[in-house]
Protein backbone atom coordinates (compact mmCIF):
# COMPACT_ATOMS: atom_id res chain seq x y z
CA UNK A 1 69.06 -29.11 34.08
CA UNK A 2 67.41 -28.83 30.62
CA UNK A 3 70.81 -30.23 29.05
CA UNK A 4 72.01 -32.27 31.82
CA UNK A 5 75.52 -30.73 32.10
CA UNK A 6 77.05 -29.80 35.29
CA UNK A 7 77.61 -26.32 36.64
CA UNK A 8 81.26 -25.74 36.09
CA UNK A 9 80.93 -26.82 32.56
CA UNK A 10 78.45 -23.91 31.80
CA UNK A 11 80.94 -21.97 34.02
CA UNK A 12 83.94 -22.69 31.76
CA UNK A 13 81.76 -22.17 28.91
CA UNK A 14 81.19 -18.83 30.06
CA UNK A 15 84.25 -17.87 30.60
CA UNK A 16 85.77 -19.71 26.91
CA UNK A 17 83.06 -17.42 25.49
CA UNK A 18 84.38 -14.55 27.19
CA UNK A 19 88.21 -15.09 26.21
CA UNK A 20 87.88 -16.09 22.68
CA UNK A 21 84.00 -14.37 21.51
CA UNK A 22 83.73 -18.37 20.90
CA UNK A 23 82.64 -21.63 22.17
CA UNK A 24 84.11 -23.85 20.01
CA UNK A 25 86.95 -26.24 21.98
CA UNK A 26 90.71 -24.68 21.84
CA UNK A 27 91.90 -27.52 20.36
CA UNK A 28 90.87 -31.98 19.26
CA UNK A 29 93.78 -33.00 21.56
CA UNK A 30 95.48 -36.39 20.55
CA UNK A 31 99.24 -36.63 19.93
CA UNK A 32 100.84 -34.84 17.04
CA UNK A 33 101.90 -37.35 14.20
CA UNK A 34 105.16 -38.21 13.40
CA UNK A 35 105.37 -37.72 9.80
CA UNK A 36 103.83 -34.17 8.55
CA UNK A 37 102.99 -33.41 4.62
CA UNK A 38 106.32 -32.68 3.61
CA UNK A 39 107.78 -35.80 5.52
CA UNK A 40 105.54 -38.22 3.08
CA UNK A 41 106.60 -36.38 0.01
CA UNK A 42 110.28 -37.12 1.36
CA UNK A 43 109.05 -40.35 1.47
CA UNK A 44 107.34 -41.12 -1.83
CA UNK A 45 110.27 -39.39 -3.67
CA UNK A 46 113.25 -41.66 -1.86
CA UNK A 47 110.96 -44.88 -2.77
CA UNK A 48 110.27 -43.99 -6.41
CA UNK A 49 114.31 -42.94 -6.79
CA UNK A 50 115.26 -46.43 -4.87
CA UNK A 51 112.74 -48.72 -5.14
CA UNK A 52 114.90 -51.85 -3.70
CA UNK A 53 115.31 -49.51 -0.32
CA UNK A 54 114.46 -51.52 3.19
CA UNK A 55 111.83 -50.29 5.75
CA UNK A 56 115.45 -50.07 8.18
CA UNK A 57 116.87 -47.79 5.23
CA UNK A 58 113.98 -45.82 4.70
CA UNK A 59 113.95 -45.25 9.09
CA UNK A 60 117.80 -44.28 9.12
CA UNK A 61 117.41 -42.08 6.08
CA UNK A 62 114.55 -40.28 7.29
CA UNK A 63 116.18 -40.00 10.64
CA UNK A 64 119.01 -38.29 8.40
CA UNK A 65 116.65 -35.87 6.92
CA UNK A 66 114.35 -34.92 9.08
CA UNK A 67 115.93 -35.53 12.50
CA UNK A 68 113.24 -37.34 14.04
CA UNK A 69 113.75 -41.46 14.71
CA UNK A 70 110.65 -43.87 13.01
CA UNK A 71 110.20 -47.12 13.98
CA UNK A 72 109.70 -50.54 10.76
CA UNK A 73 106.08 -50.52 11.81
CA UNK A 74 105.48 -46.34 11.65
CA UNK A 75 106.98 -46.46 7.76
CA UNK A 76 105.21 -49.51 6.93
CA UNK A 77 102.17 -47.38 8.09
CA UNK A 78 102.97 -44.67 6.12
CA UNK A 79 103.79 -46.78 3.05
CA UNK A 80 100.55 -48.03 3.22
CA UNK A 81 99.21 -44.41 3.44
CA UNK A 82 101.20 -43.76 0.45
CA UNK A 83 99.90 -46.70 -1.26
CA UNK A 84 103.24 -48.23 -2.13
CA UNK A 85 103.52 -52.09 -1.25
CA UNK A 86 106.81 -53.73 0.03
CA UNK A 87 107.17 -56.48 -2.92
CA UNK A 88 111.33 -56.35 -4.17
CA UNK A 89 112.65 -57.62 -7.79
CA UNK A 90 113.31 -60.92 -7.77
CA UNK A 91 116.61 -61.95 -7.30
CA UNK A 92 118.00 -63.07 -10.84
CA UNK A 93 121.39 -64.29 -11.03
């Protein structure tokens, strides 16, 4: 009453405690991301070798690569993350 938690939570605390000789939560939940460490350096090192590339090319080559499908918005994200902007050469005839 003290902490105003219910009994089954001090329940399952007990028994966490018991498992694991720890209380702190088995894991922060949340959906794994898409693109790990070595998927951004992919990334940064396909932009700086073709810096004309298209979000659709960077997607399909990644998809190559890595074997897992991003959509325009989830590379623009990382992009950003990467701190590379979108801008192309100017078309000079």
């Amino acid at each position: 009453q003290r902490f105003s938690v219910s009994l089954s939570f001090i329940y399952s605390l007990f028994k966490l405690f018991k498992e694991t000789k720890n209380i702190k939560p088995k894991h922060g939940g949340g959906k794994k991301p898409l693109i790990d460490e070595d998927g951004y350096c992919f990334i940064r090192k396909l932009v700086l070798s073709k810096p004309d590339i298209t979000l659709q090319e960077l997607c399909d080559e990644y998809e190559k690569n890595k074997k897992i499908k991003l959509s325009i918005s989830v590379m623009c994200v990382a992009l950003k993350k990467l701190n590379f902007n979108r801008k192309k050469k100017l078309f000079t005839p």
